[in-house]
C-alpha atoms as a PDB file:
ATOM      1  CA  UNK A   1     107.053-110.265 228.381  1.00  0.00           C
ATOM      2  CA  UNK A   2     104.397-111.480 230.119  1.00  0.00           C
ATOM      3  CA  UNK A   3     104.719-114.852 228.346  1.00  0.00           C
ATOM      4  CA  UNK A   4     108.020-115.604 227.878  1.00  0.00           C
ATOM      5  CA  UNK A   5     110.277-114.134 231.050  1.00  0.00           C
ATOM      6  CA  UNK A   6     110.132-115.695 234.399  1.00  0.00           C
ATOM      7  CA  UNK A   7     109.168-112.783 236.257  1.00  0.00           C
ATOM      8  CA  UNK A   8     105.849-111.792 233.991  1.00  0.00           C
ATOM      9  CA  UNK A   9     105.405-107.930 233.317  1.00  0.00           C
ATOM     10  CA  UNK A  10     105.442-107.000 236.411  1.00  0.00           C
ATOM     11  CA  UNK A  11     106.727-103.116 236.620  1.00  0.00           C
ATOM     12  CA  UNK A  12     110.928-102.992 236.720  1.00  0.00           C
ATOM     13  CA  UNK A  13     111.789-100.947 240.050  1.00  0.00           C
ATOM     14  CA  UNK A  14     112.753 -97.403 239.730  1.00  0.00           C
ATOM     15  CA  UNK A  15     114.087 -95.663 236.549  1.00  0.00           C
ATOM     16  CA  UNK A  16     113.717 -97.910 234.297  1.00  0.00           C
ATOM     17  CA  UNK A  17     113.705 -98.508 230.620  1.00  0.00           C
ATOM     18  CA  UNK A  18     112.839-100.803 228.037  1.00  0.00           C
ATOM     19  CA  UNK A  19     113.606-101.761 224.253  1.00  0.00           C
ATOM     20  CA  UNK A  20     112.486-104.252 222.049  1.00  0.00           C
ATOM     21  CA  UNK A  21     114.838-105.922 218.840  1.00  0.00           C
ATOM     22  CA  UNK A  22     113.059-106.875 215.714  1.00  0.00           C
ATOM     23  CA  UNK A  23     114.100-108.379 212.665  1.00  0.00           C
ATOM     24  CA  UNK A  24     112.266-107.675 209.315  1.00  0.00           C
ATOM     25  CA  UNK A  25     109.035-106.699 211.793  1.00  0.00           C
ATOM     26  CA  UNK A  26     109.072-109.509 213.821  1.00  0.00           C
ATOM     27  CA  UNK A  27     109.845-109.304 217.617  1.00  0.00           C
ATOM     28  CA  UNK A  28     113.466-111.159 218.762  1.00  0.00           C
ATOM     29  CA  UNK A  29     113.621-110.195 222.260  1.00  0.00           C
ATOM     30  CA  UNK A  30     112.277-107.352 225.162  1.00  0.00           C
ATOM     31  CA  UNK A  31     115.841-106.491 226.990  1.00  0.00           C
ATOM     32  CA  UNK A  32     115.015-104.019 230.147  1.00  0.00           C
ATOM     33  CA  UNK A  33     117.383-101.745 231.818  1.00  0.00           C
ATOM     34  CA  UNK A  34     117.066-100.343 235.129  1.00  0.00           C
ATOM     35  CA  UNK A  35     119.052 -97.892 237.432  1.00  0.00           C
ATOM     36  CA  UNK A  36     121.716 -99.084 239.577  1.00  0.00           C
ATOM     37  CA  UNK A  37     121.180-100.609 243.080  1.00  0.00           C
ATOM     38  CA  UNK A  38     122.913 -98.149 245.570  1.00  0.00           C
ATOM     39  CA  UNK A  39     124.726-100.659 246.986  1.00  0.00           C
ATOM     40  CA  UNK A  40     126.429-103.686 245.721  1.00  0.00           C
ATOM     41  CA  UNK A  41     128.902-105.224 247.880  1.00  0.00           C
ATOM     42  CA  UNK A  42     130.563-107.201 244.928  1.00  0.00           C
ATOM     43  CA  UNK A  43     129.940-104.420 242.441  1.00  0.00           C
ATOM     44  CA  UNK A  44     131.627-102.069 244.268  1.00  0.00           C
ATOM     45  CA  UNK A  45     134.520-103.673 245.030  1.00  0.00           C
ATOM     46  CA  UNK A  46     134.968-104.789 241.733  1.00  0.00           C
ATOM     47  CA  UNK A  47     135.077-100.737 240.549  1.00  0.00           C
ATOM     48  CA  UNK A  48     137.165 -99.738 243.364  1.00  0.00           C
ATOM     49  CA  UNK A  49     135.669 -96.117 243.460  1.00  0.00           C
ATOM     50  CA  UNK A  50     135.748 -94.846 246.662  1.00  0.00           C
ATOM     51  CA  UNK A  51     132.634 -93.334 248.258  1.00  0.00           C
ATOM     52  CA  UNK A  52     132.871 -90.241 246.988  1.00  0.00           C
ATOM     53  CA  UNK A  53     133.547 -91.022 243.754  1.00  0.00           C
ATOM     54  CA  UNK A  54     130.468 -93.733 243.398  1.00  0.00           C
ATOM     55  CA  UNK A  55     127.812 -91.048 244.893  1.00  0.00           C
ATOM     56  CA  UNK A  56     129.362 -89.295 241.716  1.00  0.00           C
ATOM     57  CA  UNK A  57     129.558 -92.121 239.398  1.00  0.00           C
ATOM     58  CA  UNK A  58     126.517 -94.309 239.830  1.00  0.00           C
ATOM     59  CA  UNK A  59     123.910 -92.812 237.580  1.00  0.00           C
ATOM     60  CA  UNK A  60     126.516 -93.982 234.882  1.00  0.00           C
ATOM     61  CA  UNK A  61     125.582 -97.702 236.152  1.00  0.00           C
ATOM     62  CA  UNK A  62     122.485 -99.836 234.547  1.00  0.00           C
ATOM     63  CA  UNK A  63     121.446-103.088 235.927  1.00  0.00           C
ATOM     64  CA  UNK A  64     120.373-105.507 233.434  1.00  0.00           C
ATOM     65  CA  UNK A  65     117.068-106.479 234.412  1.00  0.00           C
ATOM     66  CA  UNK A  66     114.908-108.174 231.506  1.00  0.00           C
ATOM     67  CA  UNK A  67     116.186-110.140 228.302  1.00  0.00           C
ATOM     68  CA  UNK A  68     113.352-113.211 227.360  1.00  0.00           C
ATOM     69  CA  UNK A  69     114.576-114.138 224.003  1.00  0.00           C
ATOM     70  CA  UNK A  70     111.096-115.374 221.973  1.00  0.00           C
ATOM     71  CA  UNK A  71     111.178-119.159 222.321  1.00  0.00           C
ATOM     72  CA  UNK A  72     110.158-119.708 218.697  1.00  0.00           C
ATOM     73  CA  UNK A  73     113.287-117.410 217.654  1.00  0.00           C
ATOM     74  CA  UNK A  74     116.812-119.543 216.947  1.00  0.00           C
ATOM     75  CA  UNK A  75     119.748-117.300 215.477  1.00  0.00           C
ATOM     76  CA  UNK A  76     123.246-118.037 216.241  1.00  0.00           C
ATOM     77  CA  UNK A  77     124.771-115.315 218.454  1.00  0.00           C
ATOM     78  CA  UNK A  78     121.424-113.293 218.994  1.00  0.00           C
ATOM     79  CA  UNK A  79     121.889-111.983 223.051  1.00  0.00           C
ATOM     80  CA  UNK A  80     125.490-111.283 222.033  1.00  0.00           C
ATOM     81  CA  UNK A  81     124.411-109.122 219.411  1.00  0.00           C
ATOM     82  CA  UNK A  82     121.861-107.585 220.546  1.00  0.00           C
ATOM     83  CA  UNK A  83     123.541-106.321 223.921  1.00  0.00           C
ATOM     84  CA  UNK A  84     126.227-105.351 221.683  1.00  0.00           C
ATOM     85  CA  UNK A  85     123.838-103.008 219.451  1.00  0.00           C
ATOM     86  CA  UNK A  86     121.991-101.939 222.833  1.00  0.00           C
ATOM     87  CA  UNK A  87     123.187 -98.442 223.535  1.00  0.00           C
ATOM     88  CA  UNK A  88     122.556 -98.860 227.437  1.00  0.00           C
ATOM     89  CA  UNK A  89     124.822-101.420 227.383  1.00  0.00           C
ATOM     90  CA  UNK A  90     128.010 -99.934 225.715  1.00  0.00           C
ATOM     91  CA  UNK A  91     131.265-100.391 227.245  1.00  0.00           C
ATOM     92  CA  UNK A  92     132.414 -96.926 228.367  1.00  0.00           C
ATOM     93  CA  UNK A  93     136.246 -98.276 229.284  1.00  0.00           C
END
């Protein structure tokens, strides 16, 4: 991470987790996950839950936080396919 993302390894804020997607043993890419910001001006209005509902709802929110694909690595499709086989980021609608 350190070498290949922007923002180094510095710690991800708050709950937080991290994966990493290998290939026959070889590392592809670090995606990181972290919780939800509480508010989101954009975010929320794009939901539409109303307060209530989003003090309820949020901790079913991750923010996409990391995702440095390893420079030397070149397969067609890989971030698609990888967020697709992440299981923070499945599509709960």
């Amino acid at each position: 991470m350190r070498q290949h993302h922007y923002l180094g390894f510095r710690s991800l804020v708050g709950e937080s987790i991290r994966y990493v997607a290998e290939s026959q043993g070889q590392w592809l890419t670090l995606p990181g996950w972290v919780a939800a910001a509480l508010k989101s001006t954009v975010r929320d209005k794009w939901i539409g839950w109303p307060p209530f509902l989003k003090s309820q709802r949020l901790k079913l929110i991750a923010n996409h936080s990391r995702f440095p694909i390893i420079p030397q690595i070149h397969v067609p499709n890989l971030a698609s396919r990888i967020l697709s086989l992440n299981p923070t980021s499945t599509n709960l609608s």
